[in-house]
Protein backbone atom coordinates (compact mmCIF):
# COMPACT_ATOMS: atom_id res chain seq x y z
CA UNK A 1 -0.69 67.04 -22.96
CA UNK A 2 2.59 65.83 -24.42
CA UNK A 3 1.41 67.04 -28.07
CA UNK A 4 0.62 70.46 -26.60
CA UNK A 5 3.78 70.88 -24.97
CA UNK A 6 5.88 69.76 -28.07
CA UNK A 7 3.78 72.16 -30.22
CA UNK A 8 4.67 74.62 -27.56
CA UNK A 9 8.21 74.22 -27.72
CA UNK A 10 8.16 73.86 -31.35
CA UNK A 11 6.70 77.18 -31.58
CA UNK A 12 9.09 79.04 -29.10
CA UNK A 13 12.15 77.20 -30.95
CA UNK A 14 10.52 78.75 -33.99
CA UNK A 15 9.31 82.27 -32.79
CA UNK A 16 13.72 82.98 -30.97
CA UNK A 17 15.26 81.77 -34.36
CA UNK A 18 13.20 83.54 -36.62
CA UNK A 19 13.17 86.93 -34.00
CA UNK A 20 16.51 88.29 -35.12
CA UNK A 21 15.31 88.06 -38.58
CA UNK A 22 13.17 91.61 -39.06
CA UNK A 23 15.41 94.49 -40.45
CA UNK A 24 15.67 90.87 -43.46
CA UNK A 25 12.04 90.80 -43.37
CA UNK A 26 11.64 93.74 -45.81
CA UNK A 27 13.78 92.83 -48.10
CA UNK A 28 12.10 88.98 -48.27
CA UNK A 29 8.58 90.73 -48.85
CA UNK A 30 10.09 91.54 -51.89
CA UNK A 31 11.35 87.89 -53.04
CA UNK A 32 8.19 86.35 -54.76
CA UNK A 33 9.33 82.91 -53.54
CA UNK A 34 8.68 84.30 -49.81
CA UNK A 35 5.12 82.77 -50.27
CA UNK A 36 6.47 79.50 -52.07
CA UNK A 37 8.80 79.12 -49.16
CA UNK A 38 5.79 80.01 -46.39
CA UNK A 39 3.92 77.38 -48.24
CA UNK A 40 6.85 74.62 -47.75
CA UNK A 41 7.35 75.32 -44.23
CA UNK A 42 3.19 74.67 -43.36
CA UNK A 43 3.63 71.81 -45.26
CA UNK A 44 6.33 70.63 -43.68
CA UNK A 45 5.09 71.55 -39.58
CA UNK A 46 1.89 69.44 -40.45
CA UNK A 47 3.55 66.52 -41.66
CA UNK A 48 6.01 66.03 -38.86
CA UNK A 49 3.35 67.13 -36.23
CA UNK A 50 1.16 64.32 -37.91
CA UNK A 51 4.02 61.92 -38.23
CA UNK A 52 6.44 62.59 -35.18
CA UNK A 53 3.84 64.13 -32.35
CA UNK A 54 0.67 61.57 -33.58
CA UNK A 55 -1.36 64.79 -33.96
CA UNK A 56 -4.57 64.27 -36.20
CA UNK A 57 -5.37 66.36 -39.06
CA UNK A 58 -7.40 69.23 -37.17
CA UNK A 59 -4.92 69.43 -34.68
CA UNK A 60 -2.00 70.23 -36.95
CA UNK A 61 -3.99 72.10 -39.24
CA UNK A 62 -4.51 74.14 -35.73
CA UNK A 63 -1.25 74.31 -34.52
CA UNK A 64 0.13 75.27 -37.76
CA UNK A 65 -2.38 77.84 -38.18
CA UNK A 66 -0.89 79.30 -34.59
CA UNK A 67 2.10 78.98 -35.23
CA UNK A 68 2.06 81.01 -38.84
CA UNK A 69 -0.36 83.67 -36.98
CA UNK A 70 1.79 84.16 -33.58
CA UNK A 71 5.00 84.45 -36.26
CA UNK A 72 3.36 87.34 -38.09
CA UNK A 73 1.59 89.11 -35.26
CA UNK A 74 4.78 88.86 -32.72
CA UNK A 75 8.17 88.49 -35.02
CA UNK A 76 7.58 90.68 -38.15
CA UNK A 77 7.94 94.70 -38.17
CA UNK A 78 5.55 94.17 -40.72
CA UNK A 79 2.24 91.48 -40.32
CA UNK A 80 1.52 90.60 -44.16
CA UNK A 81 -1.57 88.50 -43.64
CA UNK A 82 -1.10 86.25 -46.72
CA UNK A 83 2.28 84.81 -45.36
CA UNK A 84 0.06 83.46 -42.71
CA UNK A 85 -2.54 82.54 -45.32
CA UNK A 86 0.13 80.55 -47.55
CA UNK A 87 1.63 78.91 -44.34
CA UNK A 88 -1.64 77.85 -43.02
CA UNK A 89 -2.63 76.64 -47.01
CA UNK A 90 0.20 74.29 -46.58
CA UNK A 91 -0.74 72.42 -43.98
CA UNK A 92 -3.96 72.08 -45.80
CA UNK A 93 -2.16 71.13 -48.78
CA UNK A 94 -0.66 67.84 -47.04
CA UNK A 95 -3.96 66.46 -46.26
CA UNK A 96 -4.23 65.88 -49.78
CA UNK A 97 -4.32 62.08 -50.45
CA UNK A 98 -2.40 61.46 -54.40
């Protein structure tokens, strides 16, 4: 329950900072490091959900995957599907073992 509710809060921090962001939107689309930087920030959310919150690897992969989803479908003027695909490729990118 406590991992839920820090997702949750994690997600609304998330979702209110990133909300006054659209008219910038368009004009990142255009930046080809948008994806690079999508990329870093699933990366990032699964390691310190794995880390911090003691979440296993399905359940970051799961709340990153929400978290990159409910940012497209309820922040952006414009849902691009492969922001959501690089964010959520991220996450799956830190279970990697080197």
């Amino acid at each position: 329950m406590r991992k839920l509710l820090l997702a949750l809060c994690c997600a609304f921090f998330l979702s209110t900072t990133t909300a006054n962001a659209n008219p910038i939107h368009d004009i990142q689309n255009s930046v080809p490091t948008d994806k690079a930087l999508h990329f870093a920030a699933g990366y990032i959310i699964s390691d310190q959900l794995q880390r911090n919150a003691g979440c296993s690897a399905f359940e970051a992969f799961l709340i990153t995957s929400a978290i990159a989803w409910g940012k497209e479908k309820l922040v952006d003027d414009h849902v691009d599907n492969n922001d959501a695909y690089a964010t959520m490729a991220g996450g799956l990118f830190y279970q990697i073992n080197f």
